[in-house]
Structure formats: structure tokens, C-alpha cells
N, C-alpha and C. Protein backbone atom coordinates (compact mmCIF):
# COMPACT_ATOMS: atom_id res chain seq x y z
N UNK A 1 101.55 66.41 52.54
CA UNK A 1 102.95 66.69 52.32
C UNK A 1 103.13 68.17 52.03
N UNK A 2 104.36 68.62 52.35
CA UNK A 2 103.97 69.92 52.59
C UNK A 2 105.34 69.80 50.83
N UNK A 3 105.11 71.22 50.05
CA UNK A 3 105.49 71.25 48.68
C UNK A 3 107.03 71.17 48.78
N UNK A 4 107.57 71.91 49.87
CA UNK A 4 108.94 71.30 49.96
C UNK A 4 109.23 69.85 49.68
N UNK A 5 108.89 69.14 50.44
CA UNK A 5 108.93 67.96 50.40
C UNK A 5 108.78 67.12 49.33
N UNK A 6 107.90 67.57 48.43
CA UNK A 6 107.12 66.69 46.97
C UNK A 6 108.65 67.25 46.07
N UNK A 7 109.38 68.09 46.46
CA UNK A 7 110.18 68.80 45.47
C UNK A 7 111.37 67.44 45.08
N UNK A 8 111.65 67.07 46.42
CA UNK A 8 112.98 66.25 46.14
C UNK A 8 112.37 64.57 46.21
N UNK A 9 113.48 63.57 45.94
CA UNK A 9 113.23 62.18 45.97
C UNK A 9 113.40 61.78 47.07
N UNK A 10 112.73 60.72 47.63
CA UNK A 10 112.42 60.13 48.79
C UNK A 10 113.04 58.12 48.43
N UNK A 11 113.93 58.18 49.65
CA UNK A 11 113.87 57.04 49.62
C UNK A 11 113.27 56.11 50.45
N UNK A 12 112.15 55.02 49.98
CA UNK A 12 111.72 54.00 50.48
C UNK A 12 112.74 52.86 50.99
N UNK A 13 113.04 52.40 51.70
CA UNK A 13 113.70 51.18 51.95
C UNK A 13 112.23 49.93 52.25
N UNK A 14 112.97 48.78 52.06
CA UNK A 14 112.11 47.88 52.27
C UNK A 14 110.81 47.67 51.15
N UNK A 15 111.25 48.59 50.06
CA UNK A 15 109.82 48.68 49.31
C UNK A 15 109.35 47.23 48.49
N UNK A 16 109.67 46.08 48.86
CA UNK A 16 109.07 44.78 48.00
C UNK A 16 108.42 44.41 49.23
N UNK A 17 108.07 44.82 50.59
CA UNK A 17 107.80 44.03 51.56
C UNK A 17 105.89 44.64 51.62
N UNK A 18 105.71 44.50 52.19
CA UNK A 18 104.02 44.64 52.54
C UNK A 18 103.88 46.15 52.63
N UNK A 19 104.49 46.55 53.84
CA UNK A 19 104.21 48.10 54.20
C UNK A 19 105.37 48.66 53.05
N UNK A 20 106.61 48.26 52.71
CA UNK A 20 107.00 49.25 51.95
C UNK A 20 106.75 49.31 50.40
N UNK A 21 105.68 48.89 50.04
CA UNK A 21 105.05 48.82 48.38
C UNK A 21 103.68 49.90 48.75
N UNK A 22 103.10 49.91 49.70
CA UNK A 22 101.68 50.37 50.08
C UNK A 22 102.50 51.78 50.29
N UNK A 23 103.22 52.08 51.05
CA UNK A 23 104.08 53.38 51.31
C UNK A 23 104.51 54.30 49.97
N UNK A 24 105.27 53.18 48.90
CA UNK A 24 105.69 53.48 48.01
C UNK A 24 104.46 54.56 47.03
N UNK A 25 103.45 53.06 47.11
CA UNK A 25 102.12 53.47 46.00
C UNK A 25 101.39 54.97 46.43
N UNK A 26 101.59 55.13 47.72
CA UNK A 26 101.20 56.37 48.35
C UNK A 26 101.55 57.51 47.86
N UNK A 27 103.07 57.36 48.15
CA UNK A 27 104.26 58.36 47.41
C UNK A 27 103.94 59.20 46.63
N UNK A 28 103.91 58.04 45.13
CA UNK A 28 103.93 58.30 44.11
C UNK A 28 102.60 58.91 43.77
N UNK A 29 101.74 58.68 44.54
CA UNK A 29 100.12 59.13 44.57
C UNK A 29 100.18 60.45 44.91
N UNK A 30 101.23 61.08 46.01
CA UNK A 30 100.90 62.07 46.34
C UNK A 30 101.99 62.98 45.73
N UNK A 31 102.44 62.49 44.83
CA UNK A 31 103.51 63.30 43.37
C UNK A 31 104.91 63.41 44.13
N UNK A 32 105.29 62.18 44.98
CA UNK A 32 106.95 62.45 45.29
C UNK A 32 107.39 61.92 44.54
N UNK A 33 108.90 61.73 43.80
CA UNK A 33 109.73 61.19 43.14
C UNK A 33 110.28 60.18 44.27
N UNK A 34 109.73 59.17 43.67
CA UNK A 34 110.28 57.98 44.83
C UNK A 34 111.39 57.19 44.17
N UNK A 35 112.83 56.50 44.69
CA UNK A 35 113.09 55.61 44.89
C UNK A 35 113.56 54.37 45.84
N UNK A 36 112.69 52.91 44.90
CA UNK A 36 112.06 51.65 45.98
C UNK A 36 113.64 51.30 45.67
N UNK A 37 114.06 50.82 46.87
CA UNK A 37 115.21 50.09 47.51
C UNK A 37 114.56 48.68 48.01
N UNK A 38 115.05 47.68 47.76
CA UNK A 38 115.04 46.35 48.71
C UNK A 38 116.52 45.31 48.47
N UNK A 39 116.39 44.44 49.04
CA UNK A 39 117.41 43.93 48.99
C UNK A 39 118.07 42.67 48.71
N UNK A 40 117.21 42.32 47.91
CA UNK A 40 117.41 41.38 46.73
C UNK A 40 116.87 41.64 45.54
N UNK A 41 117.10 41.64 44.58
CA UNK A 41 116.65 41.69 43.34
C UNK A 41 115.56 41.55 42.89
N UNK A 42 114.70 40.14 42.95
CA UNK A 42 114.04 39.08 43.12
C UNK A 42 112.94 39.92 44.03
N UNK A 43 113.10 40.78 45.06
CA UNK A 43 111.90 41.38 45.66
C UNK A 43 111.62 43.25 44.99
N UNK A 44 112.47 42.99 43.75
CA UNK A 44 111.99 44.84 43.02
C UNK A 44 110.21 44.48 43.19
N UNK A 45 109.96 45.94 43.11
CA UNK A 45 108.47 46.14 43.47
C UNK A 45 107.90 45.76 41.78
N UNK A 46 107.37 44.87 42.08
CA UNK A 46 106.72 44.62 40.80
C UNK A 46 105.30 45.69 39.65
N UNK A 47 105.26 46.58 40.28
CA UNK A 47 104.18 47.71 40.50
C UNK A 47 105.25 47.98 39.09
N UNK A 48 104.76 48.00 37.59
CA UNK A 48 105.33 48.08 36.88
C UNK A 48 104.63 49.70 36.22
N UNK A 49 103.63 50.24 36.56
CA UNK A 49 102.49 50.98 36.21
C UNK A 49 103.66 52.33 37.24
N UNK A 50 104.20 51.70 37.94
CA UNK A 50 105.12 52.70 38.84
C UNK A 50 106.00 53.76 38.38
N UNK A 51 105.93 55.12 38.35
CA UNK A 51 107.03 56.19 38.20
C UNK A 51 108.39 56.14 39.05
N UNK A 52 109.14 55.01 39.15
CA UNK A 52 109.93 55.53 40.25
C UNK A 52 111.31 54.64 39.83
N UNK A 53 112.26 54.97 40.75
CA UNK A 53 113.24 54.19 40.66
C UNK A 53 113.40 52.88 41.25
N UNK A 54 113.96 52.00 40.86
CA UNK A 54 114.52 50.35 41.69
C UNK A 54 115.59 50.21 41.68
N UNK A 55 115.76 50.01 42.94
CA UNK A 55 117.43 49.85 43.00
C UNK A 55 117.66 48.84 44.21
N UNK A 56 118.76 48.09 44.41
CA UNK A 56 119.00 47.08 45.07
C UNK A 56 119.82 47.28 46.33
N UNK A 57 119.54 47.24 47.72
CA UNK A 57 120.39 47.76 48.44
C UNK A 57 120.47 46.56 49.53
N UNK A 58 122.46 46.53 49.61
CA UNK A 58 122.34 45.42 50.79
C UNK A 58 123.43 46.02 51.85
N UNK A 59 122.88 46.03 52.78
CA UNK A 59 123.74 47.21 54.13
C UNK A 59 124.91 46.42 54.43
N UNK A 60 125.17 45.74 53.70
CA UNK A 60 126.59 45.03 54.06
C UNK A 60 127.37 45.26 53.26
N UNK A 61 126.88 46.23 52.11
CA UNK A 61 127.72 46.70 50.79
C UNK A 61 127.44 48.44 51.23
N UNK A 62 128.09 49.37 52.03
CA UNK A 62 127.78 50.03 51.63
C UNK A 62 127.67 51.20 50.41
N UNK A 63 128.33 50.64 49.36
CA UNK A 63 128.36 51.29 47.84
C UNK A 63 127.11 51.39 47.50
N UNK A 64 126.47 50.22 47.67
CA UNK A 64 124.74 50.40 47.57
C UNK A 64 124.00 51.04 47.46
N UNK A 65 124.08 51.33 49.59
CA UNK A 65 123.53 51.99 50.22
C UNK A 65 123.76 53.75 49.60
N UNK A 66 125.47 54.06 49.57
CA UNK A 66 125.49 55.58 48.94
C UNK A 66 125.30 55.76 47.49
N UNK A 67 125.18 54.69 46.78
CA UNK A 67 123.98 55.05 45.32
C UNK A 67 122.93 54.88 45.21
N UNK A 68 121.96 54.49 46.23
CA UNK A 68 120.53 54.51 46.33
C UNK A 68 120.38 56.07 47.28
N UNK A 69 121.41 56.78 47.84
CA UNK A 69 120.92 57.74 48.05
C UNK A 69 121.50 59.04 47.44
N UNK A 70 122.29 59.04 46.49
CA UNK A 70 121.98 59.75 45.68
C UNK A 70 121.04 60.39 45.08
N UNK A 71 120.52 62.04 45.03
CA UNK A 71 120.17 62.62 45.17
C UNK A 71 118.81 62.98 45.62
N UNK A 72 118.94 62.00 46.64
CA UNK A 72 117.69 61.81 47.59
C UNK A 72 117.77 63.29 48.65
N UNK A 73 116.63 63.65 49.38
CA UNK A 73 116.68 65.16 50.41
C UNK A 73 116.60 63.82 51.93
């Protein structure tokens, strides 16, 4: 990752699913400010050891969608 990049928050979508928890754990491994989006509640990333944000996003709401990306780059 180039240092620009590590500077701002990144949003994961999909992060309770297989690839987007492994993506997430990466992230945060490689010092981005992540926040995990999914879209039920019930699938927040359980990775409790996690630095990051959880937030709930359902693309049929988009209020959601523009407060999970808040102050994301």
C-alpha cells in the first residue's frame, strides 16, 4: 500500500462474508483505518480483537449507504 493510501479509511463492503473478513483482517494488518459494512446486523464481523468500524448497510436505504461512507477516501 502505498502511504497515501494507509492515510485515509477504507471501506470494506461485504465484510461478514468469507472474502470480506479475510480482506478486512488484511487491512487492518497493513495499518488502514477500516470500516466493515454488511448488511444485516446479525453478519457484523465478529473479529472483536478488530480496530475498525461496523456499520450496517442496506442499498435499498440509501442513508446507510452515505453514512458508511463518511469520511472514507
Amino acid at each position: 500500500m502505498s502511504e497515501s493510501s494507509q492515510s485515509g479509511r477504507v471501506l470494506v463492503t461485504g465484510a461478514g462474508g468469507a472474502v470480506g473478513r479475510e480482506l478486512t483482517a488484511m487491512l487492518v494488518g497493513a495499518g488502514a483505518l477500516v470500516r466493515a459494512a454488511v448488511h444485516r446486523r446479525d453478519d457484523l464481523v465478529p473479529e472483536k480483537d478488530l480496530d475498525i468500524d461496523r456499520v450496517v448497510v442496506d442499498f435499498a436505504a440509501p442513508d446507510t449507504l452515505l453514512a458508511a461512507l463518511r469520511d472514507v477516501e
